[in-house]
N, C-alpha and C. Protein backbone atom coordinates (compact mmCIF):
# COMPACT_ATOMS: atom_id res chain seq x y z
N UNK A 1 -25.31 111.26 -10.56
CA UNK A 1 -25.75 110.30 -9.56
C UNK A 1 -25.21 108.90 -9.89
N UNK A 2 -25.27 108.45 -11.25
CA UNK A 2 -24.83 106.90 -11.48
C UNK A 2 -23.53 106.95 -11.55
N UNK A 3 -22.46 108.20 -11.83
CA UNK A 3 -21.42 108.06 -11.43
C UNK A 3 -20.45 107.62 -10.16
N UNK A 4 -21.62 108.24 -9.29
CA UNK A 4 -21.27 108.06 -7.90
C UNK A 4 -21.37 106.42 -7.16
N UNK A 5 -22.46 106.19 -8.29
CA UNK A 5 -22.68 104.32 -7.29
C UNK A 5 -22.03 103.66 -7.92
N UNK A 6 -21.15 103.67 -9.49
CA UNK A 6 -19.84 102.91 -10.00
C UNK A 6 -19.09 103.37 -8.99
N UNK A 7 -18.54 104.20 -8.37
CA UNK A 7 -17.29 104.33 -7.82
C UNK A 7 -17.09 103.36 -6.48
N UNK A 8 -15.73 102.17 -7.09
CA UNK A 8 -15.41 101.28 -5.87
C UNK A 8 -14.23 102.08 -4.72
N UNK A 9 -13.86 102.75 -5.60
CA UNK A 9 -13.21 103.15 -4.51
C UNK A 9 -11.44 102.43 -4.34
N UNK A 10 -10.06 103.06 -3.59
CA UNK A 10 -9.29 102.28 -3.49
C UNK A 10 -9.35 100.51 -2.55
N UNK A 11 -9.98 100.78 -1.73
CA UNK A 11 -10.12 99.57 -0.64
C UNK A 11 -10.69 98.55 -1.86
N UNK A 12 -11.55 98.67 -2.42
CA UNK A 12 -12.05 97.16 -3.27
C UNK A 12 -10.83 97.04 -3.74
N UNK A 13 -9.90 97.76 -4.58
CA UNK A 13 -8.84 97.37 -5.68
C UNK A 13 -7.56 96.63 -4.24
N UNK A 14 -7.74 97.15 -2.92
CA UNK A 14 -6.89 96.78 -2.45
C UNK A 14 -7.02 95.25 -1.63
N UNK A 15 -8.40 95.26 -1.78
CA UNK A 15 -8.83 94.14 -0.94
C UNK A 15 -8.74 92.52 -1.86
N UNK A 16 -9.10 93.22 -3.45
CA UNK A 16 -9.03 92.20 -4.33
C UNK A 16 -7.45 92.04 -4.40
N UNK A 17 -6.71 92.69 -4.70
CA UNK A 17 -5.32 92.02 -4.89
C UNK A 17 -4.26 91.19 -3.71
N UNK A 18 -5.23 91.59 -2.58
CA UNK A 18 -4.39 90.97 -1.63
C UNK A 18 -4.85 89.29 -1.04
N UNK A 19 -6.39 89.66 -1.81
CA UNK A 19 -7.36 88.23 -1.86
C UNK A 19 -6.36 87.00 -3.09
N UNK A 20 -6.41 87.97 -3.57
CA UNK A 20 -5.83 87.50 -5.17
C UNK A 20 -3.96 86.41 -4.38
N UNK A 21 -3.42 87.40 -3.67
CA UNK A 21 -1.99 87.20 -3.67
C UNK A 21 -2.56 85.85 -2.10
N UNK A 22 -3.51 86.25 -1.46
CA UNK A 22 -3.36 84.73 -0.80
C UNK A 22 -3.70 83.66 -0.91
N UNK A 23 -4.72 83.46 -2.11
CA UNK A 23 -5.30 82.73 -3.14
C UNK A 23 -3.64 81.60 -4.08
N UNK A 24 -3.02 82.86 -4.42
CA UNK A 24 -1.99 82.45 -5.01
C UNK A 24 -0.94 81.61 -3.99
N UNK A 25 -0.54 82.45 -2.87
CA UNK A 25 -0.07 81.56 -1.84
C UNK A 25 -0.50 80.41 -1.31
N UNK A 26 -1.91 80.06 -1.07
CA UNK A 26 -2.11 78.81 -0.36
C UNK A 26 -2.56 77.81 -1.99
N UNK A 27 -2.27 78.66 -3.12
CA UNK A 27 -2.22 77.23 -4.05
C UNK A 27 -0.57 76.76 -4.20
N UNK A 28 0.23 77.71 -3.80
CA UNK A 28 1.81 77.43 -3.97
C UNK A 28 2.14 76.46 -2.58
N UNK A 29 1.56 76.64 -1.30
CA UNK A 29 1.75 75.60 -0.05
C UNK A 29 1.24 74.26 -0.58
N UNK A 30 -0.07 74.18 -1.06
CA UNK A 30 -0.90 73.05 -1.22
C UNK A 30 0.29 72.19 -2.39
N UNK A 31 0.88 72.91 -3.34
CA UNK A 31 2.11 72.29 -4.41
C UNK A 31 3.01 71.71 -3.58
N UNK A 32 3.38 72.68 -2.54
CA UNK A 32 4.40 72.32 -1.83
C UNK A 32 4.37 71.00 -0.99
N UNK A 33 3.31 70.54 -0.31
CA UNK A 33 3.02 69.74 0.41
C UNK A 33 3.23 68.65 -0.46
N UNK A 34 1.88 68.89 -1.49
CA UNK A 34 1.78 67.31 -2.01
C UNK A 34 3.28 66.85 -2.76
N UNK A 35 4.45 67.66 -2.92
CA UNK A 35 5.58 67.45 -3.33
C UNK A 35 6.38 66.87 -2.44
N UNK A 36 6.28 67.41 -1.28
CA UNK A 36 7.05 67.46 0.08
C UNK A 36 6.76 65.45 0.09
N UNK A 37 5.28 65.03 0.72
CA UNK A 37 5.01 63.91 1.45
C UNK A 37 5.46 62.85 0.65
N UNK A 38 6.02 63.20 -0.67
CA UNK A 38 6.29 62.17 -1.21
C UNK A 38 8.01 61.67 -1.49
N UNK A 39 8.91 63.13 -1.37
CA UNK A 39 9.98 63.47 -1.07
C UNK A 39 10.06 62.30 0.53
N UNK A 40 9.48 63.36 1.48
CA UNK A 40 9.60 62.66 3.01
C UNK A 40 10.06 61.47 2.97
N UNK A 41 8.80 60.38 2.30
CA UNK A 41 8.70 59.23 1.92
C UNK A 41 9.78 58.48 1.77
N UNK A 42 10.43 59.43 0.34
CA UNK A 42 11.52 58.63 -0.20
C UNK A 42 13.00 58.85 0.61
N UNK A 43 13.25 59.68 1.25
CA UNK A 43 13.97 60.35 2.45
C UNK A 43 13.76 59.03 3.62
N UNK A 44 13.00 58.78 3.75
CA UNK A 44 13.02 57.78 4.76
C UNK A 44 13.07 56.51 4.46
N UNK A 45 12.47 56.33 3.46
CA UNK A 45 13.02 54.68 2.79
C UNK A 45 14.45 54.73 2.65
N UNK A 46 15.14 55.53 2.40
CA UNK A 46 16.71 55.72 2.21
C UNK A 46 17.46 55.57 2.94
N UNK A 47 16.92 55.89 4.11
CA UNK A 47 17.48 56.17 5.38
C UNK A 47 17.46 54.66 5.92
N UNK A 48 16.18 54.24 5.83
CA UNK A 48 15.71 52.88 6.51
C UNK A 48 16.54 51.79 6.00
N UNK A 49 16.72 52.03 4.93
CA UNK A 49 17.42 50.87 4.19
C UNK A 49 18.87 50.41 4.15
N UNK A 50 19.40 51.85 4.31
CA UNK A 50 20.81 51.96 4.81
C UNK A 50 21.44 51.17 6.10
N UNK A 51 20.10 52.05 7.36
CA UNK A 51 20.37 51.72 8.18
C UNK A 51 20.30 50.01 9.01
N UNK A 52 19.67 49.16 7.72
CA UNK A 52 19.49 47.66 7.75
C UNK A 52 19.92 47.03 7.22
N UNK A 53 20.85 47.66 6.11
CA UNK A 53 21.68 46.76 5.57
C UNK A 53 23.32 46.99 6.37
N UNK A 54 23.34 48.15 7.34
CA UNK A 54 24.55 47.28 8.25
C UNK A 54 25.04 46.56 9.80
């Protein structure tokens, strides 16, 4: 009987790793961003500056 109520079964193992892998993805976007707006930034000061000094 107590064997039976440990058993998760495949769906938990499948549900956790795919929790797991979008967990991992939206901490790799959130990197991405705060990398990105500051890139942008400097991308456009570059641009701006160019374009006023002729």
């Amino acid at each position: 009987m107590l064997n039976t109520l440990l058993y998760i079964g495949p769906g938990l193992g499948i549900g956790t790793i795919l929790l797991v892998l979008i967990i991992f993805i939206i901490v790799l976007i959130s990197f991405g961003l705060i990398l990105w707006i500051p890139i942008k930034n400097f991308l456009k000061w570059i641009f701006s500056t160019k374009s006023s000094s002729k």
